[in-house]
Each structure stands twice: as C-alpha cells, then as structure tokens.
N, C-alpha and C. Protein backbone atom coordinates (compact mmCIF):
# COMPACT_ATOMS: atom_id res chain seq x y z
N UNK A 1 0.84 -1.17 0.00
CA UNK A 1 0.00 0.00 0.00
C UNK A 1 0.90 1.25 0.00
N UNK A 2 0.71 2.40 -0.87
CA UNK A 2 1.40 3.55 -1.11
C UNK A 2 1.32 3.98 0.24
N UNK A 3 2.34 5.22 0.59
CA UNK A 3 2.05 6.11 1.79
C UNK A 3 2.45 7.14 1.39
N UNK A 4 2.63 8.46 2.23
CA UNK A 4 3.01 9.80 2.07
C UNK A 4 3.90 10.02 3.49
N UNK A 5 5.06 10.29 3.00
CA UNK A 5 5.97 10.60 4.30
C UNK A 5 6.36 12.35 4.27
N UNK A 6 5.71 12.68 5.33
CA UNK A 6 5.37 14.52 5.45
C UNK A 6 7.09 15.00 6.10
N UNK A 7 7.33 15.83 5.52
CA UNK A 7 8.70 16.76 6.07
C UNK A 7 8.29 17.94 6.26
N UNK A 8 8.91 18.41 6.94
CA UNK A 8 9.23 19.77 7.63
C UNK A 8 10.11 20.01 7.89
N UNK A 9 10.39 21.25 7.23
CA UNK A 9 12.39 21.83 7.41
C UNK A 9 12.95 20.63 7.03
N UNK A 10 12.86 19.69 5.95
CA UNK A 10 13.83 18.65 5.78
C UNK A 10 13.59 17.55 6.55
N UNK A 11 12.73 17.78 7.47
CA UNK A 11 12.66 16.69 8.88
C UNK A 11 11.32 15.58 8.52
N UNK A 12 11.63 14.73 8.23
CA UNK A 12 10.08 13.46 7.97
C UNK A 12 9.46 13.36 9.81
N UNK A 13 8.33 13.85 9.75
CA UNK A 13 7.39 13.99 10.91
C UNK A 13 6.17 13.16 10.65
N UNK A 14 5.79 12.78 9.62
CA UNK A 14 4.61 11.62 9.73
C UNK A 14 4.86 10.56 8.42
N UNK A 15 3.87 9.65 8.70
CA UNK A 15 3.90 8.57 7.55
C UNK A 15 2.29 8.26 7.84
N UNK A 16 1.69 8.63 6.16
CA UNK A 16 0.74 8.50 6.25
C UNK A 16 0.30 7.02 4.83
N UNK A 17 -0.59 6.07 5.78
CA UNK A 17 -0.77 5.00 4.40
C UNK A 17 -1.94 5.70 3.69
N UNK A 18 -1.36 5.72 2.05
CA UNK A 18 -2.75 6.44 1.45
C UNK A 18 -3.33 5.06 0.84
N UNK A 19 -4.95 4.84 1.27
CA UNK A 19 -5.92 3.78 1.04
C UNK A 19 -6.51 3.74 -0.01
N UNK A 20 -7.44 3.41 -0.49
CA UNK A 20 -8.81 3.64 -1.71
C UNK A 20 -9.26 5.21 -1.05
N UNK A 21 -10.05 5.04 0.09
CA UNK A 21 -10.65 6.31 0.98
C UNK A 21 -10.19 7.44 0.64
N UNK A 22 -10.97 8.50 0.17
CA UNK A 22 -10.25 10.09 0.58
C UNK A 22 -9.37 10.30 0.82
N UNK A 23 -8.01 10.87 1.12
CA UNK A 23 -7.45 11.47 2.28
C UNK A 23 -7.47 13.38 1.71
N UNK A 24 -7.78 13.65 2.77
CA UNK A 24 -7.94 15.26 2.84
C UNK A 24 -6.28 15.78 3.62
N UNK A 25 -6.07 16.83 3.01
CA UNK A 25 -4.65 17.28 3.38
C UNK A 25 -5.00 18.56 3.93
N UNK A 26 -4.95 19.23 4.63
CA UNK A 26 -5.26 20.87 5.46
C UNK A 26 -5.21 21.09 6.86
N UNK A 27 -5.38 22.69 6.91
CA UNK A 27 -5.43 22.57 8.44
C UNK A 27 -6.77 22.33 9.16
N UNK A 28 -7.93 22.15 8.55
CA UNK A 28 -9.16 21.89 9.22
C UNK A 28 -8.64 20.96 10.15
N UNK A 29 -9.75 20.34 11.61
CA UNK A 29 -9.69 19.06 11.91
C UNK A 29 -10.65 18.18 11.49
N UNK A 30 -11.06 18.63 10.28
CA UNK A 30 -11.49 17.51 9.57
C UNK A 30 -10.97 16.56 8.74
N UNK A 31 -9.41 17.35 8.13
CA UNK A 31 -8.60 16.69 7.36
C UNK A 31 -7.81 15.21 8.33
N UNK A 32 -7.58 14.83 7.50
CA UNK A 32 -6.40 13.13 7.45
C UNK A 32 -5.60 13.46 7.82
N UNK A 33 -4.61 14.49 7.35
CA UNK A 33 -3.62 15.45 7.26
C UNK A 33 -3.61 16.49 8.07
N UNK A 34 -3.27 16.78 9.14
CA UNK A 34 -3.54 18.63 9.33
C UNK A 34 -2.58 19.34 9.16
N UNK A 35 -2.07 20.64 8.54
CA UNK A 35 -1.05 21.08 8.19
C UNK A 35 -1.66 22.91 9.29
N UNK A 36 -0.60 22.64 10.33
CA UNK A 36 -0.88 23.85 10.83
C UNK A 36 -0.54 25.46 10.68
N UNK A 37 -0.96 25.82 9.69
CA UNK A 37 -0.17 26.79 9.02
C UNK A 37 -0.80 27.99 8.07
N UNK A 38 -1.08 29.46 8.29
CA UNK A 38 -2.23 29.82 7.77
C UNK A 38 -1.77 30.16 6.23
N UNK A 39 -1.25 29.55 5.70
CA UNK A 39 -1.23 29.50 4.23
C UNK A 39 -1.32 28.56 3.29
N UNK A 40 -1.66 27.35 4.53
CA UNK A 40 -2.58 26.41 4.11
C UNK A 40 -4.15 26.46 4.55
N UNK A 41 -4.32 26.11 2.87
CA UNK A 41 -6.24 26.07 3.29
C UNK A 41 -6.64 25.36 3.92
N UNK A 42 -8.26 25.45 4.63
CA UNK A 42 -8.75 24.45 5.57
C UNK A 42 -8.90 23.24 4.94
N UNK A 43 -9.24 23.02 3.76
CA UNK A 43 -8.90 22.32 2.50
C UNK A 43 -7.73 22.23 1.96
N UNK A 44 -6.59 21.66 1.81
CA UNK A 44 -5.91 22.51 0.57
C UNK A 44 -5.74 21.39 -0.44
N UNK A 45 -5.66 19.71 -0.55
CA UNK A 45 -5.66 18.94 -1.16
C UNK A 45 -6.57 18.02 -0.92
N UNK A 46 -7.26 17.09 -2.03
CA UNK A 46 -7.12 15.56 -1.33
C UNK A 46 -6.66 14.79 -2.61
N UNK A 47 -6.67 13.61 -1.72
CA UNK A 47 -6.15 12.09 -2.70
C UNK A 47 -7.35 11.34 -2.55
N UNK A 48 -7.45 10.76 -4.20
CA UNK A 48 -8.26 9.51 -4.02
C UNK A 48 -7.58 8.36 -5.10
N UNK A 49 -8.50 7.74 -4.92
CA UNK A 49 -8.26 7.06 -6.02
C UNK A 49 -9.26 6.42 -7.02
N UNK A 50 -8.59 6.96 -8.46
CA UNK A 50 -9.76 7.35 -9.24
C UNK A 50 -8.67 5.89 -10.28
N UNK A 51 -9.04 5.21 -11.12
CA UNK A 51 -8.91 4.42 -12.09
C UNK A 51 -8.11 3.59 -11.79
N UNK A 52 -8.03 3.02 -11.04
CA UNK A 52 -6.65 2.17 -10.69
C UNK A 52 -5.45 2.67 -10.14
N UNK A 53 -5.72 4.38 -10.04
CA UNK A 53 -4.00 4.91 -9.41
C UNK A 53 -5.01 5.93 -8.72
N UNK A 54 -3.94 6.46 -7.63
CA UNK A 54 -4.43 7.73 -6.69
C UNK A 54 -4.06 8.91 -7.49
N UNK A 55 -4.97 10.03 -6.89
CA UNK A 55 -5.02 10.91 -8.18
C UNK A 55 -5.33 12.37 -6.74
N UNK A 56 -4.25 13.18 -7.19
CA UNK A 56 -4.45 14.61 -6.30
C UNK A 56 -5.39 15.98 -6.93
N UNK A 57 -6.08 16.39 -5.99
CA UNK A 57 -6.48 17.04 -6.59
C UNK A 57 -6.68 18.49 -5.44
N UNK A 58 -6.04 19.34 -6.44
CA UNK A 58 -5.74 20.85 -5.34
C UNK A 58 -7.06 21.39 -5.11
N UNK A 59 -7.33 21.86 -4.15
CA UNK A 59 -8.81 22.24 -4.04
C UNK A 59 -8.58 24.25 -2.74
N UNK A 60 -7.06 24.39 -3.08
CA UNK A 60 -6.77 25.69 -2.13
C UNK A 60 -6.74 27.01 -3.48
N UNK A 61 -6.59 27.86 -2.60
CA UNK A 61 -6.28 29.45 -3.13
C UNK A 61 -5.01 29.42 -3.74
N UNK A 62 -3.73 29.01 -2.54
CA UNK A 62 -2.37 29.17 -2.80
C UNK A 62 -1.90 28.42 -3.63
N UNK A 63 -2.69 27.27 -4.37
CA UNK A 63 -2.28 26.23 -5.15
C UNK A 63 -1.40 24.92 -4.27
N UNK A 64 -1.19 23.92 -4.78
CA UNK A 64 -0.71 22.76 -4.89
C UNK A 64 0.45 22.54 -5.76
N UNK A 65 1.78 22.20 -5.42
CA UNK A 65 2.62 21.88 -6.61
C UNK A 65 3.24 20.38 -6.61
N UNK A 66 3.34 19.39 -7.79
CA UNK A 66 3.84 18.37 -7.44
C UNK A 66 4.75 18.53 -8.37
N UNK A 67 6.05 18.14 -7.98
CA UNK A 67 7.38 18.00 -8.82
C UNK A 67 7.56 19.60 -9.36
N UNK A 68 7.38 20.17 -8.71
CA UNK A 68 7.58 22.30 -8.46
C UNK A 68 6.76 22.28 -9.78
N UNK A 69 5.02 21.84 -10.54
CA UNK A 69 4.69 21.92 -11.78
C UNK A 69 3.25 22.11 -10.88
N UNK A 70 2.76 23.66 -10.62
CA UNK A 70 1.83 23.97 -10.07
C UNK A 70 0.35 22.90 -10.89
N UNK A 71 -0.31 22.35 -9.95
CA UNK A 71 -1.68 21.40 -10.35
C UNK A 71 -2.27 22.11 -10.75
N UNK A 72 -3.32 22.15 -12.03
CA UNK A 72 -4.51 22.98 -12.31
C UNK A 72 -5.77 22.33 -11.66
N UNK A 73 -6.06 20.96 -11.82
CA UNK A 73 -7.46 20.24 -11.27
C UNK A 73 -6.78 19.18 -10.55
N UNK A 74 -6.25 18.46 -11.49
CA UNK A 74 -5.75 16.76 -11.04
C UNK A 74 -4.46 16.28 -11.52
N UNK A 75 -3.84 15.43 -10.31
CA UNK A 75 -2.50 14.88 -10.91
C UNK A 75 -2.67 13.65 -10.48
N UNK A 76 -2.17 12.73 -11.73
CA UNK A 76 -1.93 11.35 -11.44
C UNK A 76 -0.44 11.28 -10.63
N UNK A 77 -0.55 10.62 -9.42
CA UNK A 77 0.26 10.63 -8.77
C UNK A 77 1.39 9.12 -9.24
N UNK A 78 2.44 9.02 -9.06
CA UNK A 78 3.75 8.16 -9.45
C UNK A 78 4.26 8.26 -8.04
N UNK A 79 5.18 6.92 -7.97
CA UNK A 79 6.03 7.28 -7.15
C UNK A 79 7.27 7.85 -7.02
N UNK A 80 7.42 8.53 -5.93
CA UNK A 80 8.99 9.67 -5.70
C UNK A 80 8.34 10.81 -6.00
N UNK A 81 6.33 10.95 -6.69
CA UNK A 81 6.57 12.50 -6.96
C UNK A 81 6.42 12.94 -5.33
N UNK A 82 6.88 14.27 -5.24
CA UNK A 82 6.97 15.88 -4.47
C UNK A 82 5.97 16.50 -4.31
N UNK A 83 4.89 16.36 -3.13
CA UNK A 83 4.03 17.63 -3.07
C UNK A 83 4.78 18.63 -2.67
N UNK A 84 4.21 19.71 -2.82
CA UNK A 84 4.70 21.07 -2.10
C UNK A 84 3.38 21.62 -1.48
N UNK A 85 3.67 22.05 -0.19
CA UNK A 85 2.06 22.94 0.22
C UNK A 85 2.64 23.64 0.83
N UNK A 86 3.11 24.87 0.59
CA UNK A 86 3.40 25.80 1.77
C UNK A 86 4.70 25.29 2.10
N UNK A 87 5.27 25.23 3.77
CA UNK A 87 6.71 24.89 3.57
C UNK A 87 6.53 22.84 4.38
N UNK A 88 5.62 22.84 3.31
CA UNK A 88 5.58 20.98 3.88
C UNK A 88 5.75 20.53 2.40
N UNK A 89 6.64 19.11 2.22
CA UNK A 89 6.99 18.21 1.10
C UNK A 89 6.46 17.04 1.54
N UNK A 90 5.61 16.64 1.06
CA UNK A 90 5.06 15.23 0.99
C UNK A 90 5.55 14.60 -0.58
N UNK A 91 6.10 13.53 0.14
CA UNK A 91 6.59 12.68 -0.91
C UNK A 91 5.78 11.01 -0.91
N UNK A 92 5.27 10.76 -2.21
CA UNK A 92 4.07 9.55 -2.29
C UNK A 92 4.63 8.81 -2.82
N UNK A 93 5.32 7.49 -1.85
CA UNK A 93 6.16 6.65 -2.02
C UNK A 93 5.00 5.12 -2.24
N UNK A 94 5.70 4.19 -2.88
CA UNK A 94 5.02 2.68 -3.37
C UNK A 94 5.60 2.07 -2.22
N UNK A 95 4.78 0.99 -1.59
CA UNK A 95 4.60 0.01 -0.57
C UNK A 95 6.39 -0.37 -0.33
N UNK A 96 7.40 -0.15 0.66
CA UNK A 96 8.19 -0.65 1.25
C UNK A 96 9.59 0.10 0.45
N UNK A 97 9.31 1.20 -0.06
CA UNK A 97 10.61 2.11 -0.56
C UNK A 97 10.99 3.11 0.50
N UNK A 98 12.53 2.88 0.83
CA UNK A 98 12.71 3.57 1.90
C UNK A 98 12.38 5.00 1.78
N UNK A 99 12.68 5.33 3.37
CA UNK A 99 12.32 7.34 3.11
C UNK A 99 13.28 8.33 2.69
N UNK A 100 13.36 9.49 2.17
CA UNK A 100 14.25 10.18 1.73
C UNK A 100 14.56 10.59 2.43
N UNK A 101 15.87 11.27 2.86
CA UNK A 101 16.42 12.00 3.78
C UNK A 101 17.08 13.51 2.80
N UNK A 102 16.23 14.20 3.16
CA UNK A 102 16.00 15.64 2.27
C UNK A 102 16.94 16.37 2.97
N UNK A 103 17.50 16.20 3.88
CA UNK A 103 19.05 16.57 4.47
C UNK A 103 19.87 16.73 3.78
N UNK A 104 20.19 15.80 3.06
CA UNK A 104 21.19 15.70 2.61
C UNK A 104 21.20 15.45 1.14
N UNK A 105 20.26 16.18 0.57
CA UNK A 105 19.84 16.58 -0.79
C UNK A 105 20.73 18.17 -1.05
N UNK A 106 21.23 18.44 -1.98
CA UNK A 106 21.75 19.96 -2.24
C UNK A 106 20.89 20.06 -2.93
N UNK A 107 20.50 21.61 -2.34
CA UNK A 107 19.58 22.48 -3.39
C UNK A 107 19.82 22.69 -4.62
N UNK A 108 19.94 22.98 -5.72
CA UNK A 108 20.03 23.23 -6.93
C UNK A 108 19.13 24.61 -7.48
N UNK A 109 20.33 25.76 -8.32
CA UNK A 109 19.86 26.74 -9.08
C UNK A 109 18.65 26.08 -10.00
N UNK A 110 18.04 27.13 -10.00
CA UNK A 110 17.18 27.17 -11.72
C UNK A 110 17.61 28.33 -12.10
C-alpha cells in the first residue's frame, strides 16, 4: 500500500498509508492530514483514487505543486513524486521504498 511521508524543514514527521478512501490534506480538523499553518487552506488537497491509481487534486487558493509543476485540477500521482504545500513536502512513495532523507539533498539553481 502507497504512503506519504510529510517533512518539515527537511525533517520526515509523519507517515501517512494512502488507502482507496479520501485522504484530505489541510489545516481543518477535519482533514487526514492537518497542516498547521495559515497559508494552508482548511482544505488545501485531497487524494483519491480514481482508475486504478491515486489521483491529487488541489482544491486551495495558494495552489498545490507536485514535482515544483503547479496542479490545475488533477494529478496522477507516481512514485517519488513531491508535493509542495506551503513549507511541507510530501513525498508519495510505493509500498516498502525507503524514506528520503531531504538533508542531505543539495539544493540546486534554476
């Protein structure tokens, strides 16, 4: 089963298994996810799964970016891609691939 392993400042702080079910990403406490942070929406994502693969879909003001390629409606999600929400990276890894350690990644110009 896929999961989402959440960072902050570089730091992996949760592991979430993403199911068939919803998962809602925001700061509501209604979300799966809560991201405490007011430039995240009370909403700002969810995941489902739509055709055989999980599929994101941005539903905030500030936008959603996966692989730094801002979402317009929906992204078919792969594994290793990069959410971005604000200053959280969720990365949506396939069943038993270790976690990244974004430490020790160098930034790179564009």
């Amino acid at each position: 089963m896929p999961r989402l392993d959440l960072y902050r400042d570089q730091e992996l702080f949760i592991t979430v298994k993403v199911q068939d079910a919803e998962l809602l990403i925001g700061r509501s406490e209604d979300c799966t996810i809560q991201l405490p942070d007011e430039r995240v929406s009370r909403i700002h994502a969810a995941i489902r799964f739509d055709g055989g693969r999980h599929v994101l879909e941005d539903r905030s003001r500030n936008g959603t970016r996966v692989n730094h390629e801002l979402v317009k409606e929906r992204k078919t999600l792969d594994g290793g891609d990069r959410i971005y929400i604000s200053k959280y990276v969720a990365i949506y890894q396939p069943d038993g691939a270790p976690a990244t350690n974004l430490a020790r990644e160098q930034t790179r110009s564009v």
